[in-house]
Protein backbone atom coordinates (compact mmCIF):
# COMPACT_ATOMS: atom_id res chain seq x y z
CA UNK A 1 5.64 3.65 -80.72
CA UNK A 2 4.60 7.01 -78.42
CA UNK A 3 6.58 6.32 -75.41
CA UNK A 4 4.29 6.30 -72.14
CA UNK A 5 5.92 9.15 -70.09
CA UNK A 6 3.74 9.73 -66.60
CA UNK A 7 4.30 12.79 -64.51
CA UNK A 8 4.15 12.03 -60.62
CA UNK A 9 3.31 15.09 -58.37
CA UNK A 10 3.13 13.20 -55.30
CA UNK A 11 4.60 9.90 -53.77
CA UNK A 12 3.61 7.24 -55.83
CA UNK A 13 2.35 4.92 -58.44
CA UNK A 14 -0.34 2.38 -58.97
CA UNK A 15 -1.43 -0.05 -61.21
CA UNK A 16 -4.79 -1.10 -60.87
CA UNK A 17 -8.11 -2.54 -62.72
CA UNK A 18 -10.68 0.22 -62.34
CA UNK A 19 -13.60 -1.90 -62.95
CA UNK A 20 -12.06 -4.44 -60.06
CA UNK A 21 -11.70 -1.30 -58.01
CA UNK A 22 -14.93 -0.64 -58.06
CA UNK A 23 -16.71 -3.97 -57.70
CA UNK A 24 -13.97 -4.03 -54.27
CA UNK A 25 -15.09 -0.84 -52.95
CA UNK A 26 -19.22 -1.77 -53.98
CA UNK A 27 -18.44 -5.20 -51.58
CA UNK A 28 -17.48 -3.58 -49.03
CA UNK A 29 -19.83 -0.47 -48.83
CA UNK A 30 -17.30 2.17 -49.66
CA UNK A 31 -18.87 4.99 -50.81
CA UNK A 32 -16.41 6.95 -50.58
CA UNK A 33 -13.82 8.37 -53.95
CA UNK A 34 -11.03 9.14 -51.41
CA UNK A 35 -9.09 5.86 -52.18
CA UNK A 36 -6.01 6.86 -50.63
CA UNK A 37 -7.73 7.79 -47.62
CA UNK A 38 -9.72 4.77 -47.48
CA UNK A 39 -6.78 2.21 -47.41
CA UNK A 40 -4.62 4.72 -44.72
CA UNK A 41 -7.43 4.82 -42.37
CA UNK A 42 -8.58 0.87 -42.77
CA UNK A 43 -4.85 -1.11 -42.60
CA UNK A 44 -7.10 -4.43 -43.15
CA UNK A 45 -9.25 -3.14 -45.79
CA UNK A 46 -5.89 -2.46 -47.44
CA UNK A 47 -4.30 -5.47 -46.65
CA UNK A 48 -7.67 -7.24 -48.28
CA UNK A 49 -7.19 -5.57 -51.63
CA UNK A 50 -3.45 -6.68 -52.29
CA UNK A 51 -4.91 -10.15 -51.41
CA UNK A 52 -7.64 -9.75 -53.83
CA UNK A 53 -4.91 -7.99 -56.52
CA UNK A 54 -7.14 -5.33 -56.53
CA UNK A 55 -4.10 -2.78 -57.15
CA UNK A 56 -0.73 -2.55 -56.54
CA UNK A 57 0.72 0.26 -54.76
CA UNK A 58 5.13 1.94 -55.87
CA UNK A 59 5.67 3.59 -52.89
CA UNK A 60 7.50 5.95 -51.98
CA UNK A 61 9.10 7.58 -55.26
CA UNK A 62 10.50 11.04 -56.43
CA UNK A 63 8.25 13.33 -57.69
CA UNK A 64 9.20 13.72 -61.49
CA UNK A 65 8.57 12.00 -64.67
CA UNK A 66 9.07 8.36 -65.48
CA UNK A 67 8.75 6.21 -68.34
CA UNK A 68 5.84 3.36 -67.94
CA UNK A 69 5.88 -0.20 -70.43
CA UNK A 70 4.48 -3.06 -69.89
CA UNK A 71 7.22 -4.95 -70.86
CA UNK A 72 11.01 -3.98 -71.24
CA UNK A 73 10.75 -2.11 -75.21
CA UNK A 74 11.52 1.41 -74.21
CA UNK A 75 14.55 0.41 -72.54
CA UNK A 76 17.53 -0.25 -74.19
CA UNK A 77 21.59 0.07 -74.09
CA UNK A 78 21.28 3.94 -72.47
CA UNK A 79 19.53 2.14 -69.51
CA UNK A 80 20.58 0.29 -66.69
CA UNK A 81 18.25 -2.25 -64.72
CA UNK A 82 18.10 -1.39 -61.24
CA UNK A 83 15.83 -3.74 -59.26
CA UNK A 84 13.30 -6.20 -60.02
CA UNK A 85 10.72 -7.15 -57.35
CA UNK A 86 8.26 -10.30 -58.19
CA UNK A 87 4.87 -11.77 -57.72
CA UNK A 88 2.84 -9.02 -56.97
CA UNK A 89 -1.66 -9.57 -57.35
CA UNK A 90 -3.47 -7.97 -59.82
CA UNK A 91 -6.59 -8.75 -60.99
CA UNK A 92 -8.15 -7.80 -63.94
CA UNK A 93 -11.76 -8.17 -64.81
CA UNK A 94 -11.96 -5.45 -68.25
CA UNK A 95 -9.10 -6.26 -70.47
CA UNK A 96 -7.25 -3.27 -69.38
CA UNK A 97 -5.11 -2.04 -66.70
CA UNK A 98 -3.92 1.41 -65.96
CA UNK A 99 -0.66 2.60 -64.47
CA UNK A 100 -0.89 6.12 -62.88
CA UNK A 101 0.13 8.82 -60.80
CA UNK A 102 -1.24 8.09 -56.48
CA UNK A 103 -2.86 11.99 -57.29
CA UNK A 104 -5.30 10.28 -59.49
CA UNK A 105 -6.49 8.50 -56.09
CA UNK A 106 -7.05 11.27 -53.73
CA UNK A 107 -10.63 11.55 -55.12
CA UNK A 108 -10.98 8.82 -58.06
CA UNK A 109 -13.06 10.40 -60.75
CA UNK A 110 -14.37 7.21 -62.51
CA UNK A 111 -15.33 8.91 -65.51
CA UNK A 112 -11.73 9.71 -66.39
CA UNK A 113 -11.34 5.68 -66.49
CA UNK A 114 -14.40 4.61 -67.80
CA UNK A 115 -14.48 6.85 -70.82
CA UNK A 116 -13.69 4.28 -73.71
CA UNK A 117 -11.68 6.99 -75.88
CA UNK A 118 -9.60 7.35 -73.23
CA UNK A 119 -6.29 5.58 -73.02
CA UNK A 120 -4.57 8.27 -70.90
CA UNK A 121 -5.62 11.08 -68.11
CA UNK A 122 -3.56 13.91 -68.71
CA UNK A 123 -3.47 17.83 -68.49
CA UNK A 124 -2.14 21.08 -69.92
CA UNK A 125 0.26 22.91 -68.21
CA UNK A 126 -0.27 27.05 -68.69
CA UNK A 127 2.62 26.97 -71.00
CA UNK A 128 0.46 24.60 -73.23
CA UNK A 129 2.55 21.73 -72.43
CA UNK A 130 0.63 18.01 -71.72
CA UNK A 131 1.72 15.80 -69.21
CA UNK A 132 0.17 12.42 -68.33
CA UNK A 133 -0.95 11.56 -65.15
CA UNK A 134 -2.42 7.52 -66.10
CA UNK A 135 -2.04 5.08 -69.22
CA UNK A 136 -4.53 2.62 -69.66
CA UNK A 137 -2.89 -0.61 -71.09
CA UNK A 138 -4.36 -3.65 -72.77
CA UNK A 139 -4.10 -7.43 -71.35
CA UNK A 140 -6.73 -10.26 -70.77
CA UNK A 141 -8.64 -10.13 -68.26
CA UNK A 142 -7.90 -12.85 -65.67
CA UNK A 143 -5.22 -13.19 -62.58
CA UNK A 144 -1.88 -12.14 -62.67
CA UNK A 145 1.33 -12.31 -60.80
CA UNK A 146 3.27 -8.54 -61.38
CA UNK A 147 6.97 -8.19 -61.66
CA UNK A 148 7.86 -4.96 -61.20
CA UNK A 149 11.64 -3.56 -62.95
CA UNK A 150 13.11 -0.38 -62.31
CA UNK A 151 15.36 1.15 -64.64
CA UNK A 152 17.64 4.32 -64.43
CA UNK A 153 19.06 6.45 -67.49
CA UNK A 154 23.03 5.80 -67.64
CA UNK A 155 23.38 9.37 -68.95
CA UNK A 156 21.16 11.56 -67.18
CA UNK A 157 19.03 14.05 -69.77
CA UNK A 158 17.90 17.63 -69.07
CA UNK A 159 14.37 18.19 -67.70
CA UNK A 160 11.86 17.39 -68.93
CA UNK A 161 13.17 14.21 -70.00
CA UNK A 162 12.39 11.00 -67.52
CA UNK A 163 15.58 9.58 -66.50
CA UNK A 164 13.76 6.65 -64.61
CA UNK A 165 11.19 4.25 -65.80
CA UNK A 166 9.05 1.08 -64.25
CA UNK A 167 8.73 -1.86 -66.20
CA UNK A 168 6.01 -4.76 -66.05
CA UNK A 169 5.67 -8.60 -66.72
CA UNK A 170 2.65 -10.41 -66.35
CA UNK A 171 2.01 -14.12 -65.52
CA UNK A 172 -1.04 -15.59 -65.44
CA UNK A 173 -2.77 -17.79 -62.66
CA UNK A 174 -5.59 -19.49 -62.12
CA UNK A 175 -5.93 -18.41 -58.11
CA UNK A 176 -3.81 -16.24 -55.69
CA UNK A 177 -1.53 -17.81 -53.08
CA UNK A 178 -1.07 -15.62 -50.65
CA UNK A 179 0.33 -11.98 -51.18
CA UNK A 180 2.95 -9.21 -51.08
CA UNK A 181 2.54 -6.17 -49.51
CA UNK A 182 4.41 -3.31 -51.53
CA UNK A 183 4.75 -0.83 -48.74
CA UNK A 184 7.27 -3.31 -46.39
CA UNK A 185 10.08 -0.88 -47.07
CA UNK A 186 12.61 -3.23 -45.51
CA UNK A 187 11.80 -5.55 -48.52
CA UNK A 188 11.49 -3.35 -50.97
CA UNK A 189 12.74 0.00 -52.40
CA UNK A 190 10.90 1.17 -55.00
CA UNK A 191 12.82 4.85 -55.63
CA UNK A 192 14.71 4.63 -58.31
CA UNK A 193 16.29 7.60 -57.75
CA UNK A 194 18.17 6.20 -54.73
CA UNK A 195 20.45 3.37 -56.53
């Protein structure tokens, strides 16, 4: 199995339904692709999609690469579990969910999503060298509560090898009770790289 290694160039990652993304931003007359700008700018607007699980923010991490599964099978004796955080909303309305780089965000290019032979956004470096920016992963549509795990490589490798990596398990409900805000950095820390 291809391990899913994503490249972050900026802060941080999000996992998200696209198609729930969109009906969220359609509701409330958001025309706008600027998602990041739209939830800074509008704190309750933000604070309506995590109730709603419309995506889930990993804020703030290192720029560099990590390694992205949706449950634990890329990780094995060489890693070490670092934090697990639970109960996070998502909800998923297409079968699919994608975990990506916060860049992808700045100005959302739907088509890049919505393309069905796509299962990852990536590009070429000038050396000729591809690195991915989103993975689109498969799960039933419905609501979920997201556990989030963060592991961190015992023996560190040489660039360009991820020595971090972000885990996800998945458990089904049949309504949302309440929510978690991510970005409470008193609660939570998210950068690996700081264990």
């Amino acid at each position: 199995m291809l391990e899913k290694k994503l490249t972050i160039t900026d802060y941080g990652i999000y996992i998200m339904s696209v198609d729930k993304l969109l009906v969220f931003l359609k509701e409330n007359k958001i025309k706008s692709k600027k998602i990041l700008e739209v939830f800074q700018k509008n704190h309750d607007l933000y604070i309506k999609s995590l109730q709603e699980g419309v995506w889930i923010p990993i804020v703030p991490i290192e720029s560099t690469k990590y390694i992205i599964s949706e449950n634990d099978i890329y990780f094995n004796n060489d890693w070490e579990k670092q934090f697990k955080y639970e109960n996070f909303n998502l909800d998923l309305s297409d079968n699919t969910f994608w975990v990506g780089s916060f860049g992808n965000l700045l100005n959302l290019n739907v088509e890049q999503f919505t393309n069905s032979n796509n299962d990852s956004i990536s590009y070429q470096t000038l050396d000729g060298i591809t690195l991915y920016k989103s993975f689109k992963f498969k799960l039933e549509s419905g609501k979920y509560l997201v556990n989030i795990i963060g592991y961190k490589r015992k023996d560190k490798l040489e660039y360009p090898e991820a020595n971090y990596g972000y885990s996800f398990e998945f458990k089904k409900v049949n309504e949302f009770n309440g929510y978690l805000d991510p970005r409470e950095d008193d609660k939570y820390l998210f950068n690996i790289s700081k264990y």
